[in-house]
Protein backbone atom coordinates (compact mmCIF):
# COMPACT_ATOMS: atom_id res chain seq x y z
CA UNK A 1 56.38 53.15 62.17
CA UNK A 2 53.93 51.43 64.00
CA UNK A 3 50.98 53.60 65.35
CA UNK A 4 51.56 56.04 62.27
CA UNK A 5 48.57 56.65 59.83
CA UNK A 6 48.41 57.73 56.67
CA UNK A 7 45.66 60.57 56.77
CA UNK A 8 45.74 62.16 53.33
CA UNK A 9 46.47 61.92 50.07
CA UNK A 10 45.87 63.66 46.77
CA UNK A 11 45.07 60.81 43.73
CA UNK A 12 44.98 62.39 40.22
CA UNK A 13 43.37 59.45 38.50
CA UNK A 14 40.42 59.44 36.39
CA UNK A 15 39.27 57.28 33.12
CA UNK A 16 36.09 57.25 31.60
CA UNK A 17 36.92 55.77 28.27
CA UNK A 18 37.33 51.90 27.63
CA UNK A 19 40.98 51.49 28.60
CA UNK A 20 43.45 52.45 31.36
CA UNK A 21 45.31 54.76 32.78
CA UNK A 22 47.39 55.72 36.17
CA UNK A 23 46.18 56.54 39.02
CA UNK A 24 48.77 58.78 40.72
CA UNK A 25 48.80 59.52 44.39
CA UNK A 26 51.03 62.70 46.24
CA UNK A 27 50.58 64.52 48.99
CA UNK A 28 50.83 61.89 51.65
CA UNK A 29 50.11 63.08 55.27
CA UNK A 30 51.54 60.48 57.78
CA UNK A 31 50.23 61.16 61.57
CA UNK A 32 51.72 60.03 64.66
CA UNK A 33 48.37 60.64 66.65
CA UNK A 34 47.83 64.48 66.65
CA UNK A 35 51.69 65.14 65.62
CA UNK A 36 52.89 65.57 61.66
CA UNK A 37 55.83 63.11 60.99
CA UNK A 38 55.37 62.92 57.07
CA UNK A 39 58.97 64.52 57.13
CA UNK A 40 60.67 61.98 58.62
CA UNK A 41 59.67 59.66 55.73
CA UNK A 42 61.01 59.53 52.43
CA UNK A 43 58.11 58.69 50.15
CA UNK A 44 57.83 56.74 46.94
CA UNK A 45 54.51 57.11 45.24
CA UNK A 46 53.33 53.38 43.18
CA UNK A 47 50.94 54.75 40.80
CA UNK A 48 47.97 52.32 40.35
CA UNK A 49 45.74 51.50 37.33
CA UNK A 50 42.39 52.69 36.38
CA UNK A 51 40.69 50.49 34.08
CA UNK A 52 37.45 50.40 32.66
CA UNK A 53 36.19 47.59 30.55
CA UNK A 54 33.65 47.01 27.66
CA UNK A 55 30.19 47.06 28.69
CA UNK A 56 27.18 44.46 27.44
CA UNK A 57 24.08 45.10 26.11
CA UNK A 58 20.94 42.69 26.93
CA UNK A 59 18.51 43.82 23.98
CA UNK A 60 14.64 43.32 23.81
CA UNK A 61 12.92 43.23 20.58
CA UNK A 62 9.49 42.42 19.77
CA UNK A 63 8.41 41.81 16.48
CA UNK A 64 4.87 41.74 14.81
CA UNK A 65 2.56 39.04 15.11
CA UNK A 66 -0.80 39.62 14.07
CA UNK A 67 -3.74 38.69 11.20
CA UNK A 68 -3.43 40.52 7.99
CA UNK A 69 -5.28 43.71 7.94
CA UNK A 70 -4.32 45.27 4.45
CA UNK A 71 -1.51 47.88 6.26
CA UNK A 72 2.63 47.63 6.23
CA UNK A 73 3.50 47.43 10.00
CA UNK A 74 7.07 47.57 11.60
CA UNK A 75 8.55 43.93 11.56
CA UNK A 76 9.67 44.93 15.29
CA UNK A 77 7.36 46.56 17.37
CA UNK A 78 9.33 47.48 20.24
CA UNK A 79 12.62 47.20 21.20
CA UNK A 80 14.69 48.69 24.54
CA UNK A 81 18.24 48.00 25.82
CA UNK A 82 19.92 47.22 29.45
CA UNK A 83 23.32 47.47 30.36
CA UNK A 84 24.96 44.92 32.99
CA UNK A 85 23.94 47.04 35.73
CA UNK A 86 20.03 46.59 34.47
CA UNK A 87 20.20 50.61 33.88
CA UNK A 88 18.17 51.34 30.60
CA UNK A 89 20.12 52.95 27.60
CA UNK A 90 19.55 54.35 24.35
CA UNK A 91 22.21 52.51 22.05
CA UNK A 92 21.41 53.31 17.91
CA UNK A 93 19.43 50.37 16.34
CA UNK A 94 19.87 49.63 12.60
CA UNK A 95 17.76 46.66 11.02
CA UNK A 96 18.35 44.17 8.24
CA UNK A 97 16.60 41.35 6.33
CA UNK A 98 18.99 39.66 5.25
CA UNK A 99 21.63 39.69 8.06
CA UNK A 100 24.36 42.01 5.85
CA UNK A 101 22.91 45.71 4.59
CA UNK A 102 21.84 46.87 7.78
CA UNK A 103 20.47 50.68 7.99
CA UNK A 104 18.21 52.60 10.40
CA UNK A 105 14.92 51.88 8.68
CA UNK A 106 12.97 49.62 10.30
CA UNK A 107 11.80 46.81 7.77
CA UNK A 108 8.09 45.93 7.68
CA UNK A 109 5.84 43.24 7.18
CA UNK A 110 2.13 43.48 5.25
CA UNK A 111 1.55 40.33 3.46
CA UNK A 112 0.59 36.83 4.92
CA UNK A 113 4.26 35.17 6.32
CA UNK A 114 4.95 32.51 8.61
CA UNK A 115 8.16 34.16 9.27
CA UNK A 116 10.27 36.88 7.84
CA UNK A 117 13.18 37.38 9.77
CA UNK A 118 14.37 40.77 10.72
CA UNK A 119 17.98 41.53 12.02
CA UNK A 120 19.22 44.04 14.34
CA UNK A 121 21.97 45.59 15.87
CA UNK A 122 22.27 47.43 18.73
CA UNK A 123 25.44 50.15 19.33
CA UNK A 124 26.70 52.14 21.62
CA UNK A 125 30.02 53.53 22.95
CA UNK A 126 31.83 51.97 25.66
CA UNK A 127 29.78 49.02 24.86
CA UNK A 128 30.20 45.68 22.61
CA UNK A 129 27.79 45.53 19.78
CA UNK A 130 24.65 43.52 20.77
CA UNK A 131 22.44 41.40 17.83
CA UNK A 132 20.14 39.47 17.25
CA UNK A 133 16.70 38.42 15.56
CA UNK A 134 13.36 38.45 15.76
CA UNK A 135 10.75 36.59 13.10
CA UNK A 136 7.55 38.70 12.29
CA UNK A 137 4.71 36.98 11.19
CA UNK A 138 1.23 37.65 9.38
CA UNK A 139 -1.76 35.22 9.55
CA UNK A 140 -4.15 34.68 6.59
CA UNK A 141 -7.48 36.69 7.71
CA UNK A 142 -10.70 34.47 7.74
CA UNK A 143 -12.92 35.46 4.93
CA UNK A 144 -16.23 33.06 3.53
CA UNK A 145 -17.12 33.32 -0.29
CA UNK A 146 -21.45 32.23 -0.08
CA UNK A 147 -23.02 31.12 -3.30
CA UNK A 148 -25.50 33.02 -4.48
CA UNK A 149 -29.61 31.28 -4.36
CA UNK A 150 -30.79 31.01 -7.92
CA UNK A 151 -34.49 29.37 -9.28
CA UNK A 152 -36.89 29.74 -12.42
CA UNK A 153 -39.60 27.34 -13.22
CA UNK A 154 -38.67 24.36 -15.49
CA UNK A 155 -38.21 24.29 -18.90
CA UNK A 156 -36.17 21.67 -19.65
CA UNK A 157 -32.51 23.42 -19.89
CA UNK A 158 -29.81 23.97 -17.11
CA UNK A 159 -30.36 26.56 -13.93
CA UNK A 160 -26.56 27.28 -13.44
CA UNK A 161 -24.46 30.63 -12.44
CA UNK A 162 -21.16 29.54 -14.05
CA UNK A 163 -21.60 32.18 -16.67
CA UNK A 164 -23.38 34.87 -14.73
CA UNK A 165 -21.36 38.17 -13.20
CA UNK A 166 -19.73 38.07 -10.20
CA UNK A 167 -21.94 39.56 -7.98
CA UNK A 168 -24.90 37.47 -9.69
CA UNK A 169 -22.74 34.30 -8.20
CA UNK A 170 -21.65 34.56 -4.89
CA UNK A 171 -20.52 37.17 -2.09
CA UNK A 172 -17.62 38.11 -0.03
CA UNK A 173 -17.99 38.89 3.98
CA UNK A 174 -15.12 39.63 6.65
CA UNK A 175 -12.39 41.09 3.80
CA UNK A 176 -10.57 44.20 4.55
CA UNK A 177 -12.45 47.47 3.93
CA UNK A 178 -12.20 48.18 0.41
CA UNK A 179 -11.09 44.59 -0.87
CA UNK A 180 -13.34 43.06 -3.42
CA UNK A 181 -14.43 39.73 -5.04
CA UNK A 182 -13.37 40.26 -8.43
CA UNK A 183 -13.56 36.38 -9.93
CA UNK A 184 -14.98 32.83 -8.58
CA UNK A 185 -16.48 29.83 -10.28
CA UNK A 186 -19.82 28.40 -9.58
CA UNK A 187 -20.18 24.97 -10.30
CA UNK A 188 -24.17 24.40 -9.70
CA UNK A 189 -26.17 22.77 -11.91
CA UNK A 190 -30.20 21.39 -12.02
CA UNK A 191 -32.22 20.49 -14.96
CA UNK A 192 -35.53 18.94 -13.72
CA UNK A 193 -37.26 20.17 -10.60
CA UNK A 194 -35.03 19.66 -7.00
CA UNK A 195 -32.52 21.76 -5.29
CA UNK A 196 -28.90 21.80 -5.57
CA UNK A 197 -25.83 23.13 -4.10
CA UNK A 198 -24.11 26.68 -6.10
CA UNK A 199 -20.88 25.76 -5.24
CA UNK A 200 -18.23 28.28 -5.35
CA UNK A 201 -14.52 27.75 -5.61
CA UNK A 202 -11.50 29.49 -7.17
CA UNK A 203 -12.22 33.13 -5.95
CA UNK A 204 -10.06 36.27 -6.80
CA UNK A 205 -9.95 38.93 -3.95
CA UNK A 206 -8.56 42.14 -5.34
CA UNK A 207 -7.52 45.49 -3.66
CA UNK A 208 -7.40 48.15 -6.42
CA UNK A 209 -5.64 46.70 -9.16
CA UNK A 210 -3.40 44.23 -6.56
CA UNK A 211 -4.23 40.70 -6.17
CA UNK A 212 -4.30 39.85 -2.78
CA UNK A 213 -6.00 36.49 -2.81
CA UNK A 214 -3.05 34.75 -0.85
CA UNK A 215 -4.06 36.71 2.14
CA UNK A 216 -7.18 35.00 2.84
CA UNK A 217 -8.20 32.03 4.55
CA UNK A 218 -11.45 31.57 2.20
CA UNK A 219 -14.27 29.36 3.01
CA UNK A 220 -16.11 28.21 0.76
């Protein structure tokens, strides 16, 4: 009737889940301004629905992108997740390299690359599966290989280094700690008196028993 108000009601509803569900309502109080007149109406209660949807993930990943330094670093360095409401969650991460084993161990990078690509996936209930990829990279490190000076007084045969030891031809500066000059070729050469170039060109650069030669930028 008009003028009458609905002042209460009792709803039963709730649904946290992805999904729906009813959302009963009893208990109606109708109010004819201070007066109770809920019993001269005969009630049917509609339930309604309750639904909650999928959520969506907006992933940040940031992968490595530095020179090479010798050490395995994580292909991603950092990596955080929003939900649509730009609230930060924790979903579980798990990695691949080659878009179809995927597990939670981060892959990493150590050797020069212009790009190896790492895969990830993002999860978390109540929430569609977010991907993507990131490509890590490694830069060569600058290193210079210097002849070594060599002179004797003339006698009528060759001055060269080609056959001398390694450290008797030429030197390595700005390598990792620990990485050595292990071969190079000197191609100098003087017979009569005069100067010439000991040039050096081929070199080896060795950690331990690992070649690791393609990691250098090498000036010669």
């Amino acid at each position: 009737v008009l003028g009458h108000k609905m002042t209460s009601c009792t709803v039963k509803g709730s649904q946290t889940s992805v999904g729906s569900s009813a959302n009963v309502a009893s208990g109606a109080t109708i109010m004819s301004g201070s007066t109770n007149v809920t019993s001269n109406y005969a009630i049917t209660y509609e339930p309604g629905t309750l639904t909650v949807t999928v959520g969506t993930l907006t992933v940040t990943a940031t992968p490595y992108n530095a020179t090479y330094d010798g050490s395995s670093h994580n292909g991603i360095t950092s990596i955080s997740a929003k939900n649509q409401e730009n609230t930060a969650v924790s979903p579980t991460y798990t990695y691949s390299t080659d878009g179809t084993n995927y597990s939670s161990t981060m892959p990493t990078v150590q050797n020069v690359t212009s790009g190896t690509t790492i895969y990830w996936k993002a999860a978390l209930t109540g929430y569609t599966t977010a991907t993507g990829s990131v490509s890590a990279k490694v830069t060569a490190k600058k290193v210079t290989v210097t002849g070594k000076d060599a002179s004797k007084i003339y006698d009528g045969t060759a001055l060269t280094l080609a056959s001398a030891t390694v450290a008797n031809k030429a030197t390595l500066s700005g390598q990792v700690s620990g990485h050595t000059l292990s071969a190079v070729t000197c191609s100098g050469s003087i017979t009569y008196v005069g100067t010439k170039n000991n040039t050096p060109s081929a070199a080896t650069i060795m950690s331990g028993s690992t070649n690791v030669t393609s990691n250098y930028a090498i000036t010669y």
